[in-house]
Protein backbone atom coordinates (compact mmCIF):
# COMPACT_ATOMS: atom_id res chain seq x y z
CA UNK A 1 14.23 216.11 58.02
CA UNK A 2 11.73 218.75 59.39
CA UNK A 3 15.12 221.26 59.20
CA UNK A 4 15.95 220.07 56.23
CA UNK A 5 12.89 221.06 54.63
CA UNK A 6 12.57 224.38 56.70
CA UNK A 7 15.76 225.72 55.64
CA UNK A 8 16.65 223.87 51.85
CA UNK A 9 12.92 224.30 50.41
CA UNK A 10 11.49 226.69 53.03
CA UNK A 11 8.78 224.43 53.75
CA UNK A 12 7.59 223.99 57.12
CA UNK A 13 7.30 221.06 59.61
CA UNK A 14 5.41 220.11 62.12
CA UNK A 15 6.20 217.15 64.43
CA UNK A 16 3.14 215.44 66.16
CA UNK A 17 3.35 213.93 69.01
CA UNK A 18 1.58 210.67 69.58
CA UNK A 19 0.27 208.47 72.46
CA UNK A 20 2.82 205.52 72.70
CA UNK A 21 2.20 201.38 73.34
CA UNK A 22 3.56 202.34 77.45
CA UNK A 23 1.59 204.61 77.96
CA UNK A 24 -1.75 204.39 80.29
CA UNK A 25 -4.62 203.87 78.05
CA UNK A 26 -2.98 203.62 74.82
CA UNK A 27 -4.30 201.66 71.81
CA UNK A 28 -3.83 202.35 68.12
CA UNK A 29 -6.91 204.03 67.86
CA UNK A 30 -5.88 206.50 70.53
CA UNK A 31 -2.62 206.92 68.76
CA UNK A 32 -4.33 207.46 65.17
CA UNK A 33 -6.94 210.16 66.96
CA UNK A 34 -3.89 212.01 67.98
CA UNK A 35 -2.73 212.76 64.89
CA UNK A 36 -5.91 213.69 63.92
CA UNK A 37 -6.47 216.10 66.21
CA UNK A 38 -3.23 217.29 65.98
CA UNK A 39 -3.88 218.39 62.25
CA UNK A 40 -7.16 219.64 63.27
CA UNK A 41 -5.71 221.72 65.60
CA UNK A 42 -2.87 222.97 63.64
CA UNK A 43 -5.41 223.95 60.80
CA UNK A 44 -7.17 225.99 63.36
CA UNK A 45 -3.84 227.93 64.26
CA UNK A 46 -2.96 228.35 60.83
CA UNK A 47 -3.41 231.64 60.74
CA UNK A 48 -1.50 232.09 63.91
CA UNK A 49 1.12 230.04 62.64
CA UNK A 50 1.41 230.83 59.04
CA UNK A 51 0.51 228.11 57.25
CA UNK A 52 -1.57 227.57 54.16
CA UNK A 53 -4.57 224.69 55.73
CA UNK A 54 -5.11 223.44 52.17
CA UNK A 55 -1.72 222.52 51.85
CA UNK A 56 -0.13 219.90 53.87
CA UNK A 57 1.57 216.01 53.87
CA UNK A 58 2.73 213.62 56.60
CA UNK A 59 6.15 212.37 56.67
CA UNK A 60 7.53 209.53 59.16
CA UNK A 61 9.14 206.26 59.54
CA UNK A 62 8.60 202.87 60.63
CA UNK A 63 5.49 203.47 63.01
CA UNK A 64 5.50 207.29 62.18
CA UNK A 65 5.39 206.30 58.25
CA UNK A 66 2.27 204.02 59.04
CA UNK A 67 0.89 207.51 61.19
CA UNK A 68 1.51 209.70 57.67
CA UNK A 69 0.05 207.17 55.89
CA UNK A 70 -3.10 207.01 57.97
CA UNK A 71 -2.95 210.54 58.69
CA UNK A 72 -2.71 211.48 54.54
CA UNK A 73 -5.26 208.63 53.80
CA UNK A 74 -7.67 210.32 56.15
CA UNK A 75 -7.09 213.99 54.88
CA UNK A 76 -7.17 216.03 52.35
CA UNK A 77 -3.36 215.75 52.54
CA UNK A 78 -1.49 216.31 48.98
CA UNK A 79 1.57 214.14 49.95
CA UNK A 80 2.78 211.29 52.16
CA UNK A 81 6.34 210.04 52.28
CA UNK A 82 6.88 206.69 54.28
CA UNK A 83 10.22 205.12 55.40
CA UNK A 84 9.70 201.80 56.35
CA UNK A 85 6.03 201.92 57.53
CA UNK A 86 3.96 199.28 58.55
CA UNK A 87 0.95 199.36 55.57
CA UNK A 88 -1.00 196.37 56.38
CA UNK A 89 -1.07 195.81 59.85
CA UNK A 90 -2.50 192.32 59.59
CA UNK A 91 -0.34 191.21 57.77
CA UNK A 92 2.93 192.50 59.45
CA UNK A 93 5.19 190.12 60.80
CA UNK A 94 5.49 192.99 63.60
CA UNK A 95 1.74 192.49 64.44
CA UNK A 96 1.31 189.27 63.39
CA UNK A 97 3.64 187.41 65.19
CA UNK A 98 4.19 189.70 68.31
CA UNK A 99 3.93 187.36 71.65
CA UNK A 100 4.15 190.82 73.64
CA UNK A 101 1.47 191.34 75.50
CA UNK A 102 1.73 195.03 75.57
CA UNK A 103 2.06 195.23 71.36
CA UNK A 104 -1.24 192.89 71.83
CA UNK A 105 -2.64 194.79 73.82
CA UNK A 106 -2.19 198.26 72.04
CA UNK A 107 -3.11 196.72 68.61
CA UNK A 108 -6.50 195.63 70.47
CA UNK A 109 -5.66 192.38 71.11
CA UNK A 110 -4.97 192.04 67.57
CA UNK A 111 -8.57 192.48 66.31
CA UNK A 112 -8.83 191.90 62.79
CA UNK A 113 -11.28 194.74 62.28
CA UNK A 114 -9.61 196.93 63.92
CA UNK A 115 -6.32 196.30 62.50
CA UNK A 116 -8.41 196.40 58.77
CA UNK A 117 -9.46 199.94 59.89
CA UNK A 118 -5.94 201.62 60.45
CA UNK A 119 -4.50 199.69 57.94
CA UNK A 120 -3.42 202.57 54.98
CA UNK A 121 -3.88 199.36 52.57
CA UNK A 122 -7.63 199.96 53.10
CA UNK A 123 -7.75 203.41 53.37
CA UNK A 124 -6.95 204.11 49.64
CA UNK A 125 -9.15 206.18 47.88
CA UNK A 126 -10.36 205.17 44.53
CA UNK A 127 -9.76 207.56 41.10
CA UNK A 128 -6.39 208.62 42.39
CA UNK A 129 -7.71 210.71 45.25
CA UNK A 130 -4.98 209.62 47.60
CA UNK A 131 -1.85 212.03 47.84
CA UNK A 132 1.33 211.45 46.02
CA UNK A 133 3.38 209.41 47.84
CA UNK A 134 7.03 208.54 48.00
CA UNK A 135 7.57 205.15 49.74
CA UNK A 136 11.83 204.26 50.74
CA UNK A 137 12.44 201.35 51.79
CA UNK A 138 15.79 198.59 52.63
CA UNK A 139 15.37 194.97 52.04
CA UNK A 140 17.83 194.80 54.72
CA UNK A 141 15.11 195.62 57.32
CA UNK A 142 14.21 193.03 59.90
CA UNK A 143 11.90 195.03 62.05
CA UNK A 144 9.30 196.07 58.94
CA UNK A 145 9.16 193.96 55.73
CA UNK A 146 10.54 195.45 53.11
CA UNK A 147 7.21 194.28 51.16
CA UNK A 148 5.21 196.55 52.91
CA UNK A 149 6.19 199.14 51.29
CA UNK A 150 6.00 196.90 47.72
CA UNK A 151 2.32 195.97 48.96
CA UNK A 152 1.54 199.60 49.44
CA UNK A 153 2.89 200.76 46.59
CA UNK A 154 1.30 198.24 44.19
CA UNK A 155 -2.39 199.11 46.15
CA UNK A 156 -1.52 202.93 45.43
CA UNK A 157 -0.77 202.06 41.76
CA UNK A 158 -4.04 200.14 41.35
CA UNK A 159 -6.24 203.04 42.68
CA UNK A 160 -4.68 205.22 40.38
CA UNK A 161 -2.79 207.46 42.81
CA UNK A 162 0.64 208.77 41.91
CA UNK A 163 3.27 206.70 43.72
CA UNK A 164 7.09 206.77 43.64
CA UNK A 165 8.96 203.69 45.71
CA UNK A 166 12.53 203.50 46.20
CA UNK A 167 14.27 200.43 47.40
CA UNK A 168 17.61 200.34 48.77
CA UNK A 169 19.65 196.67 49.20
CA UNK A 170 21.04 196.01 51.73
CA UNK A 171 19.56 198.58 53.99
CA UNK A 172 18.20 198.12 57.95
CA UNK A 173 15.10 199.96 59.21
CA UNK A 174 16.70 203.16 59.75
CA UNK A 175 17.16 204.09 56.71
CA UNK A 176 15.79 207.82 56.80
CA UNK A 177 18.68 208.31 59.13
């Protein structure tokens, strides 16, 4: 997608790379810091890397469309585009039902607060500050509920944010493939 962009609209991409469940001290919060920092520092290299600060999105799917989200929510990001993300961690059947010990373990031992806080459900600006968003999802998808990205949608909608979601029958979770 990143070349896709690069070379069809000449916009650039940057892929961020993110602390994963496996690894030693991970945790969501670790993983949502990282992207954090990782726009914070490619704002300070903008220069360097010539790119315009003040204009920027977040684009991923299934846990990377959950990042954007986040990531967007938490910016001053004009656009987010989600495939399959996970918008309301507590109420995810990935989250909510997980007997894995290390998906407990990295979603905090499933602390409600904690899931509340990195939810992008909750992190919706009112007046429409949030950045357009295109949401694509497959009702097909048994990792991530198709209604997550319904749910999101509809909470974008009622903030007053401009919000475009496409659902496709029949299709799986990787659908931005």
């Amino acid at each position: 997608l990143s070349q896709y962009l690069a070379k069809q609209k000449g916009i650039a991409g940057v892929r961020i790379s993110y602390t994963l469940a496996p690894q030693p001290g991970a945790d969501i919060n670790v993983t949502v810091q990282d992207v954090m920092d990782a726009l914070e520092f490619i704002c300070a290299k903008s220069d360097e890397l010539g790119l315009d600060p003040g204009v920027y999105g977040f684009c991923g799917g299934s846990a990377g469309g959950h990042l954007a989200a986040v990531g967007a929510l938490k910016s001053d990001a004009r656009v987010m585009v989600g495939f399959a993300g996970i918008y309301d961690l507590e109420m995810a059947a990935i989250t909510r039902n997980s007997k894995d010990p290390q998906r407990i373990a990295y979603f905090c031992d499933m602390d409600e607060q904690v899931l509340r806080s990195v939810s992008p459900v909750n992190l919706i600006k009112e007046g429409g500050e949030a950045p357009a968003a295109l949401l694509i999802c497959g009702t097909g998808d048994i990792t991530v509920e198709y209604a997550q990205s319904v749910m999101f949608e509809e909470a974008l909608h009622a903030k007053g944010a401009e919000v475009e979601l496409k659902v496709y029958p029949y299709y799986g979770h990787n659908i931005n493939n």
